[in-house]
N, C-alpha and C. Protein backbone atom coordinates (compact mmCIF):
# COMPACT_ATOMS: atom_id res chain seq x y z
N UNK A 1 0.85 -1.18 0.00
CA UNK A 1 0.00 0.00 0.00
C UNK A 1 0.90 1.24 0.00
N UNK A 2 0.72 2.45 -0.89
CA UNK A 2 1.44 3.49 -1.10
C UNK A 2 0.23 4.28 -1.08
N UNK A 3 1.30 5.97 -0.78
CA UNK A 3 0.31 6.64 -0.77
C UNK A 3 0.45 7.75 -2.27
N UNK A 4 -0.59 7.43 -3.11
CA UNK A 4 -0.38 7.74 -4.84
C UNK A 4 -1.53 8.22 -5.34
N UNK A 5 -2.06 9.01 -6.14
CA UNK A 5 -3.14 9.23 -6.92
C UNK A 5 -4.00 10.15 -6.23
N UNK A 6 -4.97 9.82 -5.66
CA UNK A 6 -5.72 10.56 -4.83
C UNK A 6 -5.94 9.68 -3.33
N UNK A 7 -5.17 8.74 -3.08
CA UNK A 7 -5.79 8.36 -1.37
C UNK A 7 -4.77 7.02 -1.42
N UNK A 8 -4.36 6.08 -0.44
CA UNK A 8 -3.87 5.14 -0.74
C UNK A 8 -4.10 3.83 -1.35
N UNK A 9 -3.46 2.95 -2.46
CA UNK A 9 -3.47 2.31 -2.90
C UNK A 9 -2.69 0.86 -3.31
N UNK A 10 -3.24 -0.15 -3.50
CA UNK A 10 -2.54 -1.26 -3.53
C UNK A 10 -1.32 -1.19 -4.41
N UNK A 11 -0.54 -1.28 -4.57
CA UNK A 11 0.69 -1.65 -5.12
C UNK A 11 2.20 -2.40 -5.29
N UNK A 12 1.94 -3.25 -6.43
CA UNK A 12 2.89 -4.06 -6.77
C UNK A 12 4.99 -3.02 -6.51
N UNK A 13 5.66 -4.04 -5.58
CA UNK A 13 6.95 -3.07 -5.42
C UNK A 13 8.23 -3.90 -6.88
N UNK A 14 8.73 -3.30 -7.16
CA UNK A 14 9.96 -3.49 -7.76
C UNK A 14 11.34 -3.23 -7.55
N UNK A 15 12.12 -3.68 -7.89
CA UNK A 15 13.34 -2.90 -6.92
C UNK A 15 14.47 -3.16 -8.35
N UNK A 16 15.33 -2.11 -9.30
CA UNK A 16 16.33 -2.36 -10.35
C UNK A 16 17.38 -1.79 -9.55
N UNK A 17 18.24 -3.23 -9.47
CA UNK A 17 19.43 -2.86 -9.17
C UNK A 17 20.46 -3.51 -9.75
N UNK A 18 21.73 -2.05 -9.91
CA UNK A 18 22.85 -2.00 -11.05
C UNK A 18 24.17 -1.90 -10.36
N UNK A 19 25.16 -1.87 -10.91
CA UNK A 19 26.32 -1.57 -10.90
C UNK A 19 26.56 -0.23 -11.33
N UNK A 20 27.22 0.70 -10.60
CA UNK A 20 27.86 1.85 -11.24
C UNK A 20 29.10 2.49 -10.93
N UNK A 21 29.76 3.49 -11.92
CA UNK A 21 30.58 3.66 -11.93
C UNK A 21 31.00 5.24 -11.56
N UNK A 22 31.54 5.72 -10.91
CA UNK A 22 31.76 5.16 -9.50
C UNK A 22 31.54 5.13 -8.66
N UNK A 23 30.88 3.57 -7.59
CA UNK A 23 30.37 3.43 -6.49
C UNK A 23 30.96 4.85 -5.57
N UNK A 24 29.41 4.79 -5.00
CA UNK A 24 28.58 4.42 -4.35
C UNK A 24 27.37 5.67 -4.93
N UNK A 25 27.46 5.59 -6.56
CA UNK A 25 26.50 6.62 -7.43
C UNK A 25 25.09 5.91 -7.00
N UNK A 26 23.86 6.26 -7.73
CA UNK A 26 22.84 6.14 -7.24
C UNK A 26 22.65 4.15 -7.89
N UNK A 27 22.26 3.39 -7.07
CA UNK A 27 22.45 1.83 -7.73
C UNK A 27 21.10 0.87 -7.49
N UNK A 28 20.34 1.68 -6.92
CA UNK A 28 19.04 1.05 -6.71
C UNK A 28 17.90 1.75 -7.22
N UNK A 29 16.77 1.42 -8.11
CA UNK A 29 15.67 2.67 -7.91
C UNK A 29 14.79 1.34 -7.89
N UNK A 30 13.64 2.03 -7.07
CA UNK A 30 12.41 1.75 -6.56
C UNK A 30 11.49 1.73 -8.09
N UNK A 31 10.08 0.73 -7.87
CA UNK A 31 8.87 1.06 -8.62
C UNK A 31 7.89 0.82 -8.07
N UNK A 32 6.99 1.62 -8.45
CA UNK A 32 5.39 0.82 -7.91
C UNK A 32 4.58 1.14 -8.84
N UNK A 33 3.71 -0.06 -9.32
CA UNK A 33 2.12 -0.17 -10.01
C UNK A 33 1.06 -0.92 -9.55
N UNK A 34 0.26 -0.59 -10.02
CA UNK A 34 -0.96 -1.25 -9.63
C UNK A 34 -1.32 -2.09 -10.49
N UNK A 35 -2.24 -2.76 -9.94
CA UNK A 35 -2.89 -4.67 -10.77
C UNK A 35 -2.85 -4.29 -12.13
N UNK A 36 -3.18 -2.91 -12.38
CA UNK A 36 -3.69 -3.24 -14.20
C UNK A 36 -2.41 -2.48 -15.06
N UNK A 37 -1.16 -2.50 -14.45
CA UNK A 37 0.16 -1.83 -14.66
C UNK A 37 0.41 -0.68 -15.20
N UNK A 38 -0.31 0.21 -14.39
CA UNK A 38 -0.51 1.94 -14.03
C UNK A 38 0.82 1.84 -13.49
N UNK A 39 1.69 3.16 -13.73
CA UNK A 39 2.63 3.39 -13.07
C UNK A 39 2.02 4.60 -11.90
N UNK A 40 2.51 4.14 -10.50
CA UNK A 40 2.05 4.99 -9.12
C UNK A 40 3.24 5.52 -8.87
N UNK A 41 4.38 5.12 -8.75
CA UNK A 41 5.82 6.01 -7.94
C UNK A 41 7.16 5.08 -8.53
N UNK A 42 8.20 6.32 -8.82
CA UNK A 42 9.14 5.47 -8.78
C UNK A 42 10.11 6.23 -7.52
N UNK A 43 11.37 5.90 -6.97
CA UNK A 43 12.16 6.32 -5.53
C UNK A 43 13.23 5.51 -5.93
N UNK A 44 14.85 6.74 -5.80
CA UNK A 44 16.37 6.46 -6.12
C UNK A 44 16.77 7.29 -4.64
N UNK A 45 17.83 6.82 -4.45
CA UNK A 45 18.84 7.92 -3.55
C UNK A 45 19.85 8.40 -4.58
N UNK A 46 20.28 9.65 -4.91
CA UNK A 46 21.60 9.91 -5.53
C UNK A 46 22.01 11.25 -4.89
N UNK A 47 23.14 11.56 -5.25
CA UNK A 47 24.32 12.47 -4.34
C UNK A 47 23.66 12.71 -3.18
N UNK A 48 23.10 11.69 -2.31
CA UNK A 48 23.12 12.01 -0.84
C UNK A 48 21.80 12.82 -0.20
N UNK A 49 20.59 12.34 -1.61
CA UNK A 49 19.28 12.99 -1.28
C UNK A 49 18.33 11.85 -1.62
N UNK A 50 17.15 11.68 -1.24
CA UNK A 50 16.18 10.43 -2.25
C UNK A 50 15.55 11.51 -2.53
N UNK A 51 15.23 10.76 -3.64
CA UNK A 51 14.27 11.62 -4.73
C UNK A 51 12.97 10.51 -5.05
N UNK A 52 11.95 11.27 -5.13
CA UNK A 52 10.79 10.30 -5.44
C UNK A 52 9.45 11.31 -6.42
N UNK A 53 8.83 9.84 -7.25
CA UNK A 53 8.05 10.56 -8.13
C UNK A 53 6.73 9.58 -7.97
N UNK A 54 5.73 10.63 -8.10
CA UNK A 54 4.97 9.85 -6.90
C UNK A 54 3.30 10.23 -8.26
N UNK A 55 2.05 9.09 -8.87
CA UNK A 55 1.23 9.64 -9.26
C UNK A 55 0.67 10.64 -8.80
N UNK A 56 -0.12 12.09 -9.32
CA UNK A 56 -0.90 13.04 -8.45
C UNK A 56 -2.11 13.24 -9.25
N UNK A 57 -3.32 12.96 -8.43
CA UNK A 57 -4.69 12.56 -9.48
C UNK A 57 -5.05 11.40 -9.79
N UNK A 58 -6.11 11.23 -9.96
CA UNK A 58 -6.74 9.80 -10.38
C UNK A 58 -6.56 9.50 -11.67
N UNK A 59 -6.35 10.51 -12.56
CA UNK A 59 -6.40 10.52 -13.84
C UNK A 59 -4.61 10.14 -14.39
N UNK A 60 -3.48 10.02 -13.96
CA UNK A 60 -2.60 10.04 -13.84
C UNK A 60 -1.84 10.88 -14.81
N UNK A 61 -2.63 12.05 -15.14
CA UNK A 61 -2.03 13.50 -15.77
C UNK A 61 -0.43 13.82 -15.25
N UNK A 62 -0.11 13.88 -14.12
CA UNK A 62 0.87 14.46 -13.36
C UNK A 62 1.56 13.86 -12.68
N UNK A 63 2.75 13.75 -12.26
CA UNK A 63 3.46 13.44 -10.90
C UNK A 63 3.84 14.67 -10.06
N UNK A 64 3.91 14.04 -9.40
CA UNK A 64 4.64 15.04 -7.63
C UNK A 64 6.30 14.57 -7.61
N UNK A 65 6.98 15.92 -7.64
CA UNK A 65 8.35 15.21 -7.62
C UNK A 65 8.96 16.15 -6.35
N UNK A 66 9.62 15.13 -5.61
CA UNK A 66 10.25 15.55 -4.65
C UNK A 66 11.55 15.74 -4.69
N UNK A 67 12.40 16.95 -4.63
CA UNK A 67 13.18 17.30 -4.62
C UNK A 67 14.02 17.27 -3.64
N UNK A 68 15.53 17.62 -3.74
CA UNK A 68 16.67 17.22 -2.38
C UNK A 68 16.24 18.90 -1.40
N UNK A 69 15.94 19.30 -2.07
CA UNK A 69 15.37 20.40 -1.00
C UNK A 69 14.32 20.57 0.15
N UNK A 70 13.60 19.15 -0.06
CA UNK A 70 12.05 18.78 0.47
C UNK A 70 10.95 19.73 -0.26
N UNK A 71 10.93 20.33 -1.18
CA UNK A 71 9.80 20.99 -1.63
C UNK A 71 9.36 19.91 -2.59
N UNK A 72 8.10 20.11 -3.22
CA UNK A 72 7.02 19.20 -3.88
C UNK A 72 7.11 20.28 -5.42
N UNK A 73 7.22 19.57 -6.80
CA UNK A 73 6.69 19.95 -8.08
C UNK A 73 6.10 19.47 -8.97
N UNK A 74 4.95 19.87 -9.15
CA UNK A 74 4.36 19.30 -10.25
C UNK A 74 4.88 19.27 -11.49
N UNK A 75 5.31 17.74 -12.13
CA UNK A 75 5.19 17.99 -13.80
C UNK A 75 4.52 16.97 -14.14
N UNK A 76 4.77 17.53 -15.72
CA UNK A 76 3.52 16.81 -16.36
C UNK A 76 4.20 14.71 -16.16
N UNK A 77 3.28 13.92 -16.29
CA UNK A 77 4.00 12.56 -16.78
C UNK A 77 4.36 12.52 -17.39
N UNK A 78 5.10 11.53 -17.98
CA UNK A 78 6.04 11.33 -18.45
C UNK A 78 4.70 10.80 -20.07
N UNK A 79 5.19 10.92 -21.26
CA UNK A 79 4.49 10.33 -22.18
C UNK A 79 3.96 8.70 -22.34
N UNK A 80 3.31 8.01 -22.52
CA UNK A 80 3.09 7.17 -22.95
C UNK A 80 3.54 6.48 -24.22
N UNK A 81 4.36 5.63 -24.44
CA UNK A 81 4.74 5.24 -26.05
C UNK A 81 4.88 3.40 -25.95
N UNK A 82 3.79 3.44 -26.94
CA UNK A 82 3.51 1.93 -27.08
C UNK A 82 4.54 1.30 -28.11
């Protein structure tokens, strides 16, 4: 359960993890979707901040991106390409 879209929701976790060059750069990022494989959030740590992008709306128009500053920005999602 995450908290994504408009209220909290079930979600499937993922976890891609890499090798990089040079350790100890950002080597893990987070995913989450839901049953019908909506993307809800993805979450990295890099230079010493996590950063997370989180759905905002039911409609999944937007994400919420959190910045190393703690402030919140809206942008648009990311496109769709089949």
């Amino acid at each position: 359960m995450i908290q994504a879209g408009d209220g909290t929701l079930a979600a499937t976790h993922y976890t891609l993890g890499f090798v990089t060059n040079p350790p100890p750069a950002t080597n893990r990022v987070d995913f989450w979707y839901d049953d019908s494989g909506r993307w809800l959030k993805l979450a990295f740590h890099a230079r010493g901040h996590d950063v997370a992008y989180v759905l905002q709306g039911s409609s999944g128009a937007s994400a919420l991106v959190a910045s190393p500053s703690g402030t919140e920005t809206g942008l648009p999602a990311p496109e769709r390409r089949d």
